[in-house]
Each structure stands twice: as C-alpha cells, then as structure tokens.
Protein backbone atom coordinates (compact mmCIF):
# COMPACT_ATOMS: atom_id res chain seq x y z
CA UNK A 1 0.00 0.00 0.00
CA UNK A 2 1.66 3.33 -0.90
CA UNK A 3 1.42 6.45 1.07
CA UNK A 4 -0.95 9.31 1.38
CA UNK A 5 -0.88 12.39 2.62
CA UNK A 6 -1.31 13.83 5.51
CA UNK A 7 -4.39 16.00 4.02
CA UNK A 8 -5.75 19.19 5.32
CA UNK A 9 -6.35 19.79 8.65
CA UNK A 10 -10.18 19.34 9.67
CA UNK A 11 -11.34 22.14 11.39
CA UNK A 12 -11.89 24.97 9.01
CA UNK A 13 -15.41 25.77 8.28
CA UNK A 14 -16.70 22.67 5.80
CA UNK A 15 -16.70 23.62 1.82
CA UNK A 16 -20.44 23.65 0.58
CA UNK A 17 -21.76 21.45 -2.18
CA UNK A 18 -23.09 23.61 -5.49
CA UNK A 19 -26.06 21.08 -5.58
CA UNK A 20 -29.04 22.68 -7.62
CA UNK A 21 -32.04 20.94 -9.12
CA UNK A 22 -30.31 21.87 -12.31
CA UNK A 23 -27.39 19.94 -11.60
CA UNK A 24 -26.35 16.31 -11.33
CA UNK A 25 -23.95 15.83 -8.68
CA UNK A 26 -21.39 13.16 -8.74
CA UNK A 27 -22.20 9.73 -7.36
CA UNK A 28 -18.89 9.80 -5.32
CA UNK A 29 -18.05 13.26 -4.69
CA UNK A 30 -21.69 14.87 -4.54
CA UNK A 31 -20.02 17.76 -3.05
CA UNK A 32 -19.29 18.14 -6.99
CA UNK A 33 -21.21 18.36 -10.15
CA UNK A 34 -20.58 15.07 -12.37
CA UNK A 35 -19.24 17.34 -15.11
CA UNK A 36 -16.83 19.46 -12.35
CA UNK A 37 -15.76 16.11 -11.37
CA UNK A 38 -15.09 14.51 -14.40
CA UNK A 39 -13.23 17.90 -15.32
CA UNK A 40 -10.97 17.35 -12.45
CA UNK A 41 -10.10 13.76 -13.08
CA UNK A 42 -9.07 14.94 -16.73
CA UNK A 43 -6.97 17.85 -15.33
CA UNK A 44 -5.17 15.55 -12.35
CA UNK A 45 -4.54 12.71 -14.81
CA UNK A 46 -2.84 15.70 -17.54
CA UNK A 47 -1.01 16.87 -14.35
CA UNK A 48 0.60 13.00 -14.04
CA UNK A 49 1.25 13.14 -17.37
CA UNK A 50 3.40 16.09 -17.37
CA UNK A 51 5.53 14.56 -14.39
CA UNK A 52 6.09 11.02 -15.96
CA UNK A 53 3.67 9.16 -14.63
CA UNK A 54 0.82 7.78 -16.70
CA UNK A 55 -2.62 7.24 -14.86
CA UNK A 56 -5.72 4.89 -15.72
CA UNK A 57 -8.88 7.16 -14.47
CA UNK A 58 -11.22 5.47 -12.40
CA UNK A 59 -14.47 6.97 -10.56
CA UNK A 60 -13.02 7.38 -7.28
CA UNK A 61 -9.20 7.44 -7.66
CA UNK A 62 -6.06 7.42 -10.87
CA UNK A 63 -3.78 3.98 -11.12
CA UNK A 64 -0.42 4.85 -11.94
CA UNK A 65 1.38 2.46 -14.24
CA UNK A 66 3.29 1.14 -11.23
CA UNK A 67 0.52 -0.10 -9.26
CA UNK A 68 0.42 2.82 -7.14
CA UNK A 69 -3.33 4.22 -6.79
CA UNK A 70 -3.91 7.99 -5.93
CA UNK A 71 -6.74 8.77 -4.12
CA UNK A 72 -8.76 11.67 -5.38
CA UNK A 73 -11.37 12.82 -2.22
CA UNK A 74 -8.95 15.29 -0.82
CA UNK A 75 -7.66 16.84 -4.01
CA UNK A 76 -11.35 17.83 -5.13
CA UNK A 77 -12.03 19.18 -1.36
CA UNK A 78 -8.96 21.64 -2.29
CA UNK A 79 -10.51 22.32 -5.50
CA UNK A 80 -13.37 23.30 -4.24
CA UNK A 81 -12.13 25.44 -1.64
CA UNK A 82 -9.68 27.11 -3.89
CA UNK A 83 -12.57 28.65 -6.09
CA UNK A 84 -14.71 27.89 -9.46
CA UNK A 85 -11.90 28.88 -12.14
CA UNK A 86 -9.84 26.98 -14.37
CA UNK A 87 -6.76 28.62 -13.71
CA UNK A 88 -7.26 27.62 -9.65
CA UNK A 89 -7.96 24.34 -10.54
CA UNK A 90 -4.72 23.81 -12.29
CA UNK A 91 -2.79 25.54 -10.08
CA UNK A 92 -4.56 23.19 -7.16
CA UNK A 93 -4.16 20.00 -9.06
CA UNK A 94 -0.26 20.34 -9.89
CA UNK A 95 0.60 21.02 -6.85
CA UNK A 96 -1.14 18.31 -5.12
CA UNK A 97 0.08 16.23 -7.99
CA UNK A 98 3.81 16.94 -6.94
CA UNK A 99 3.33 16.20 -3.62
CA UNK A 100 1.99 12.89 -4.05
CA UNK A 101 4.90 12.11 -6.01
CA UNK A 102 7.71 13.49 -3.81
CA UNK A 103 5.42 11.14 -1.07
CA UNK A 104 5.69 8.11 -3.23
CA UNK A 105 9.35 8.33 -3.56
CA UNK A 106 10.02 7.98 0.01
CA UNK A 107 11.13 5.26 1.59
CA UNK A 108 8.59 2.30 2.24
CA UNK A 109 8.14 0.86 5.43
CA UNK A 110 8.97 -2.61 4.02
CA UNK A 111 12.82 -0.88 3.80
CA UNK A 112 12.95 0.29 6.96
CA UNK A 113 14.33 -1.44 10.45
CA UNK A 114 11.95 -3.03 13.08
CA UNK A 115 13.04 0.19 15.65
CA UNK A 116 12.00 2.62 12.90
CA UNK A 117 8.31 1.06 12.36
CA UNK A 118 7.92 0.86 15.97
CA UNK A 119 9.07 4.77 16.68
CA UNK A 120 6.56 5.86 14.27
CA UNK A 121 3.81 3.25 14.81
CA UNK A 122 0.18 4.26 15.08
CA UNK A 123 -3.21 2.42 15.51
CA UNK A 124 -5.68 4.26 12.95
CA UNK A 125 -9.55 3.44 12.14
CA UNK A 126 -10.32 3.59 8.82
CA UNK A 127 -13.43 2.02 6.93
CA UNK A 128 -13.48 -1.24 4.75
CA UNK A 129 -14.98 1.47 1.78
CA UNK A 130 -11.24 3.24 1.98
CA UNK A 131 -9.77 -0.17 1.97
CA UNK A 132 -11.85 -2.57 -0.12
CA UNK A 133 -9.28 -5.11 -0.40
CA UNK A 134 -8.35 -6.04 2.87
CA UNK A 135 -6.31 -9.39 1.93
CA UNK A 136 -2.53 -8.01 2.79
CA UNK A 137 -4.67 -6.90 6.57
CA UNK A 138 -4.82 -10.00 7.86
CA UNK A 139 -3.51 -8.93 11.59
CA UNK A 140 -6.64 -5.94 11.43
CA UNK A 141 -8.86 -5.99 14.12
CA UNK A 142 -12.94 -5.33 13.14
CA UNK A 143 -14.10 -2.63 15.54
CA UNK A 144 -18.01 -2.92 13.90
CA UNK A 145 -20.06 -2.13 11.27
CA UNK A 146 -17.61 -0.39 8.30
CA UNK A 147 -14.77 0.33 10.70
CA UNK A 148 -11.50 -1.23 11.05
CA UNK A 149 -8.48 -0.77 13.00
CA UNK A 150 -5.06 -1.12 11.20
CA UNK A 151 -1.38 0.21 11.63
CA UNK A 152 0.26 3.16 10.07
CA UNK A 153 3.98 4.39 9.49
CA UNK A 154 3.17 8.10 10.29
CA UNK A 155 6.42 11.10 9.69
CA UNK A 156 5.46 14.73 9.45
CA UNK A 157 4.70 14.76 5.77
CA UNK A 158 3.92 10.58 5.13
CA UNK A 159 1.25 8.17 6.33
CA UNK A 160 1.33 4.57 5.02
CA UNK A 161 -0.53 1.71 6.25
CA UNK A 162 1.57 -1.09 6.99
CA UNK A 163 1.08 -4.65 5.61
CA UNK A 164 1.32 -8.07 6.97
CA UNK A 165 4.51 -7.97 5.70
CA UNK A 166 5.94 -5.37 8.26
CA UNK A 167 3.67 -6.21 10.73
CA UNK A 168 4.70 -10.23 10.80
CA UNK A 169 8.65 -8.76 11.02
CA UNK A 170 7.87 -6.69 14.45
CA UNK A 171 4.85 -8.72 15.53
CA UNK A 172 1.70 -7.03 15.93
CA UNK A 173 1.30 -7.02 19.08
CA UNK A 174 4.42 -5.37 20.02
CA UNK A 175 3.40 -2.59 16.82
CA UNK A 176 0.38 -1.88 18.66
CA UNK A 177 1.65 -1.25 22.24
CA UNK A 178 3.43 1.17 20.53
CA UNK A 179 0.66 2.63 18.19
CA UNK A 180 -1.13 3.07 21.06
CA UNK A 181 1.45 5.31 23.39
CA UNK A 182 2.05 6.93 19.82
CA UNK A 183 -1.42 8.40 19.28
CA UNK A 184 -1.76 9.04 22.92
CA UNK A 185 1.10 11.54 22.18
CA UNK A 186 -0.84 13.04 19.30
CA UNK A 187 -2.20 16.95 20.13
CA UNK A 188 -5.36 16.02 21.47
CA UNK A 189 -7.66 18.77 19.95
CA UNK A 190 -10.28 20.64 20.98
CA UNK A 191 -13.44 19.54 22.56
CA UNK A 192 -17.16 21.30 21.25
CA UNK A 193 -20.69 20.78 22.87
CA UNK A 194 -22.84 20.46 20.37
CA UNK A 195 -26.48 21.17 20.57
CA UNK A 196 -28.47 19.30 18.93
CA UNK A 197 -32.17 21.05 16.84
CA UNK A 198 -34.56 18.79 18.90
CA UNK A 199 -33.03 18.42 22.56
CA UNK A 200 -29.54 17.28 24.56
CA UNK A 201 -26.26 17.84 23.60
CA UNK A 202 -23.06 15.77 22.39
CA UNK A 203 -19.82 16.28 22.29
CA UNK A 204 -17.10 16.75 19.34
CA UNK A 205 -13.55 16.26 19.73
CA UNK A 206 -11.61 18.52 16.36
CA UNK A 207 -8.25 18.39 15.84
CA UNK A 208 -5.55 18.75 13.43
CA UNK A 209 -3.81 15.81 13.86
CA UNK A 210 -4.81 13.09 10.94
CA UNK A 211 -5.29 10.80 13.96
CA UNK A 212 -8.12 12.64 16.11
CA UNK A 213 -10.61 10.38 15.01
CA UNK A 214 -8.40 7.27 15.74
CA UNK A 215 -8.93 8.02 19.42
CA UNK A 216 -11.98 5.58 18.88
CA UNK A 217 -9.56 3.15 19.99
CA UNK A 218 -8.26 5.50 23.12
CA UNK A 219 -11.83 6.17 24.09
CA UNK A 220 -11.75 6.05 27.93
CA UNK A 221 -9.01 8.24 28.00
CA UNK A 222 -11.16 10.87 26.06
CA UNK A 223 -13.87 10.33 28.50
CA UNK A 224 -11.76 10.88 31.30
CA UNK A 225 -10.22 14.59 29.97
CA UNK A 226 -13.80 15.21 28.58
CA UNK A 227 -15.96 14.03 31.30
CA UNK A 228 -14.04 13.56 34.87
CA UNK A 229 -14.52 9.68 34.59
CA UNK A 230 -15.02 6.75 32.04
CA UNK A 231 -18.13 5.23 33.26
CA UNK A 232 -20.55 4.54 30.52
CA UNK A 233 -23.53 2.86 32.35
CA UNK A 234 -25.69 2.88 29.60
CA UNK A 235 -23.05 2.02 26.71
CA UNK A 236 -22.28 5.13 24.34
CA UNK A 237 -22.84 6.87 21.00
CA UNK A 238 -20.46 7.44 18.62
CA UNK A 239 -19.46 8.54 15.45
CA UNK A 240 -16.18 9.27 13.28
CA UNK A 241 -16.92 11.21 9.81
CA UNK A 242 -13.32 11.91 8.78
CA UNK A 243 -10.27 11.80 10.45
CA UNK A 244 -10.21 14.93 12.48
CA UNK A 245 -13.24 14.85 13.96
CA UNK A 246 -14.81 12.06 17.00
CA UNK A 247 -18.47 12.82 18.06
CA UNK A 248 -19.39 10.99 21.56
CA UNK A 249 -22.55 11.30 23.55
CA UNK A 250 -23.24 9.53 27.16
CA UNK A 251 -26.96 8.19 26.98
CA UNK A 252 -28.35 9.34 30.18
CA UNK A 253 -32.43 10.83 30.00
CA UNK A 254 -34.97 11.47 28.07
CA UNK A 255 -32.66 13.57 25.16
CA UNK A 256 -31.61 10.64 23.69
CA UNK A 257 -33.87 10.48 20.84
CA UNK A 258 -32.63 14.17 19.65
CA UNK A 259 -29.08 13.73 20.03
CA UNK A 260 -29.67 10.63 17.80
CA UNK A 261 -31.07 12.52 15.58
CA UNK A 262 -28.39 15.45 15.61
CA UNK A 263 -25.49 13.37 15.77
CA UNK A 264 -26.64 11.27 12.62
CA UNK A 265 -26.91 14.75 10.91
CA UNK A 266 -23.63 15.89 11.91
CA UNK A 267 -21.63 13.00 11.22
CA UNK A 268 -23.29 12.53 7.69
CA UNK A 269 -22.77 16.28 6.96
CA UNK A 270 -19.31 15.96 8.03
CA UNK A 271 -18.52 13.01 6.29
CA UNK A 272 -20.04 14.34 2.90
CA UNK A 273 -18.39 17.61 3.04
CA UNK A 274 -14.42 17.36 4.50
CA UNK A 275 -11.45 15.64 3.89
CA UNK A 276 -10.46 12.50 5.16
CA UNK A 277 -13.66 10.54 4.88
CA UNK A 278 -14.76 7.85 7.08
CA UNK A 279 -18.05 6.80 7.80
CA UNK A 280 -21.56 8.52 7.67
CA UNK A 281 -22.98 6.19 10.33
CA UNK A 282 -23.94 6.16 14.25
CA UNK A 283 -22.77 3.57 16.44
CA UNK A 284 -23.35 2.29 20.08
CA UNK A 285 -20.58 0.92 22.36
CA UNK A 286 -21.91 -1.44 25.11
CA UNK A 287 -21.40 -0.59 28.42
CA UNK A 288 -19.00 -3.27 28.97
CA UNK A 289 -17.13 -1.94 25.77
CA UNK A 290 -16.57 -4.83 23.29
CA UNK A 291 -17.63 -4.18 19.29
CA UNK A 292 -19.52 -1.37 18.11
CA UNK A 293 -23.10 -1.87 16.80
CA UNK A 294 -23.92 0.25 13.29
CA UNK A 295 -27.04 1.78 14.06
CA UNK A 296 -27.70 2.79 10.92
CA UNK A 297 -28.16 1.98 6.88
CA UNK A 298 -28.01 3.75 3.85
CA UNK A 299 -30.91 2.21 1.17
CA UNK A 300 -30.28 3.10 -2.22
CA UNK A 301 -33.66 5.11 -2.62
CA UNK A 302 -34.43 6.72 0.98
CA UNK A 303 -30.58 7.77 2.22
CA UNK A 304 -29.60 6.81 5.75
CA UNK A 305 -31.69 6.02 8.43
CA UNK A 306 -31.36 4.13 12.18
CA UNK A 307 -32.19 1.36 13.62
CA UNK A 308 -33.18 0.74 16.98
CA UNK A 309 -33.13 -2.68 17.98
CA UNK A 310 -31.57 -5.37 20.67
CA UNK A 311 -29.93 -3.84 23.51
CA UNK A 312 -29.66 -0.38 22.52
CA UNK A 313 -33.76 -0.67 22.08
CA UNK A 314 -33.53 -1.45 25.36
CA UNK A 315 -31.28 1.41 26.46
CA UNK A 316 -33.82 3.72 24.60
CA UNK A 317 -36.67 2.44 26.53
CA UNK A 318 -35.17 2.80 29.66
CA UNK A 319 -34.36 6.64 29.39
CA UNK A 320 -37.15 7.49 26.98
CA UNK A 321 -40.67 6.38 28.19
C-alpha cells in the first residue's frame, strides 16, 4: 500500500456542495457536479502526465502504471475550496500532484528497520470502503459495522498503512503497544458541545492531527479529559466522519432520541463535506465496551436512516418512556 498524505487539517469551516435541481452531482463526490468532477479527473490525470507518470482514471481514484493508486477525495475538497476557475484548478491540481509524487518516492516501510516502524507506529480506524481489499490486513482488528483498525507508518509529511509484511517482522502485538502510546502523544484537539435542533447535547472532539478520530480506539481516555470519569452505564454513541473529527454522547435521560437525531446529521454532513472521509454512520458501544453496533443503513432510494433494535432498544426504553 503506498502512502498518502497527511491532508488538510479538519477544522476549518466545511466547503459547501453547489447542488441545484439543475445539476447532477457526482455519485462519489456529490459535493461536486458530475461534469466538475469529471473535469478534475481529466486535469489531475494531464497533471501525471506532465511529471512522468501515466494514470488509468477510475471513478473514485487514478492507477499509476506502477501499481500505485492515488486517491482523489482530498484533491477535489482543495478544489473546491480554492474557487470555481480553471486557472485555480490547475494551479490546485499540480501542486497536489507533486506532492503525491515526492510522497511516493520515500522510503517504504517494508525498507525500513523493526526500531523505525515501531518509533513511528500508530493504531488508525479507517473504513473497509477506503480499503476494499483487505487481503494483505490480515492482523486488522474489526471494531463494527464499516470500521477497522489497522497500523500506520506516520512522519510529518507521510502516512502509510503497513502490511502483513511489516507487521509479521515486528509482531503485531508489540506494533500496537506502541501505536497506542504513539497516538496518545498526538495533540489532542479541541473539545465542542454540540447542541443538537430537537433536545440534549453531544460532544465533538476537532483536531488537526490526521489521527483525532483514531482516538476511537483510546476512548476512555477521552472520557476521562472530557468528562471527569469513564463510566458509561448505559453504553455510548459514537461517530467518526473523517479523520479529524470524534463525536461521543453519554446516553443518560430522556434527550436521547434528539441527540440521535443530531449526531446522525452531523456525522453525515461531516462526512459528505471534508477531507479525510470515514463513515456517515452512528454507532453504540456497550457498556461493557466490546464491538460497536452500526445503528444505521443507507438504502439506495431513501438515504440513511437508524435502527433501533436489541440492547440499545432497550437502552432507549429505559431513558425514553
């Protein structure tokens, strides 16, 4: 797996879609028209081209002629933010373009010694839709739903996931006692109470580092600096968008409903609209922690809805009637 950048950081104000009833957006980037987008796979793979490296376009990223694949989410989030005209596009696109490839040419992890990979170790959630072939993961651990956890190399300009390759020459469990400590070390962020439209509040942890939503994995620690104590009686919601930003909420009265409701909202408007997409959906840890349960779907026709059933039904019940 080659490496990818560390993107932009994920707290600046969201760029807004130019959806109109006039418009078709794109099926993968909707914050995009399907003619913007298709403009903007044309101008990235031209911008390859002029570098030396030839690209296959597909819908949601370029191949490279090497086998390397180049993701395409964050470069049309800095299009879009950099303005509607052509001559901001290109200037966008090369220079994104020449960062990936100074990236690539770094050293891979597979060259690098066992103290290296363990120095820079870090546990990271991504979802099975970033990763759809998972068959060089073996060693990942399923957190629930679409969400994994895996290992990453991370340095102050690379991320790369690493492989069962590297992972088998450390031993993973000794890579993730140290991927651990590692994103403990990470600038922890900033925490936001969010209000939700109907009633109760949750609570947003934003941050800059790439791995502020990876603290899924750390999460009694954040409920300790958020909330005095990690005592989660009646399990807890939670959501990760894109990689800056973890939404949390304590189920504890009759609010519980509305902060469903506005943290479904939030995370799907988050997801949709920055870089470093993760997942849309809403998900309940047990109170005795263990694997999260996706309480939501997306259906084709009707968007994204939730589902209340088994024990969280039960938690709802409880606080609600």
């Amino acid at each position: 797996m080659g490496p990818f950048g560390r993107g932009p950081a994920g707290r600046r104000r969201a760029p807004r879609g130019r959806r109109s009833t006039q418009v078709t957006p794109d099926p993968h980037f909707p914050f995009l028209s399907l003619d913007d987008a298709a403009r903007l796979r044309s101008l990235a793979r031209a911008a390859f081209a002029e570098q030396g490296v030839e690209t296959e376009i597909h819908e949601t990223h370029l191949q490279g002629d090497d086998g390397h694949a180049f993701g395409l989410r964050n470069l049309f989030v800095a299009c879009l933010e950099a303005g509607r005209s052509e001559r901001a596009w290109r200037r966008t696109v090369a220079g994104h373009v020449t960062r990936l490839l100074q990236l690539r040419d770094e050293p891979a992890p597979a060259d690098l010694p066992a103290e290296e990979l363990l120095a820079h170790a870090v546990v990271r959630v991504t979802s099975t839709w970033n990763l759809p072939d998972l068959t060089t993961f073996t060693y990942r651990r399923v957190l629930g739903g679409d969400l994994v956890e895996l290992l990453v190399h991370d340095t102050p300009t690379t991320v790369a996931y690493l492989t069962d390759t590297e992972v088998e020459r450390v031993g993973a469990d000794r890579l993730r006692g140290a991927g651990v400590e590692n994103l403990l070390r990470e600038p922890f962020g900033r925490l936001r109470r969010v209000t939700t439209p109907q009633s109760g509040r949750f609570t947003a942890l934003v941050g800059e580092s790439v791995h502020t939503a990876s603290r899924l994995l750390t999460l009694d620690d954040v409920l300790r600096r958020a909330e005095g104590d990690a005592g989660t009686p009646h399990g807890l919601l939670v959501a990760v968008p894109n990689r800056h930003q973890l939404a949390f909420h304590r189920p504890a009265d009759a609010s519980l409903l509305g902060v469903v409701h506005g943290m479904l909202q939030f995370a799907l408007a988050q997801y949709e609209q920055g870089a470093g997409a993760l997942s849309p959906h809403l998900f309940w840890r047990p109170p005795e922690g263990g694997p999260l349960e996706q309480l939501t779907r997306i259906d084709d026709d009707s968007g994204l809805h939730v589902r209340i059933q088994g024990r969280f039904a039960e938690i709802v019940q409880r606080l609600v009637t």
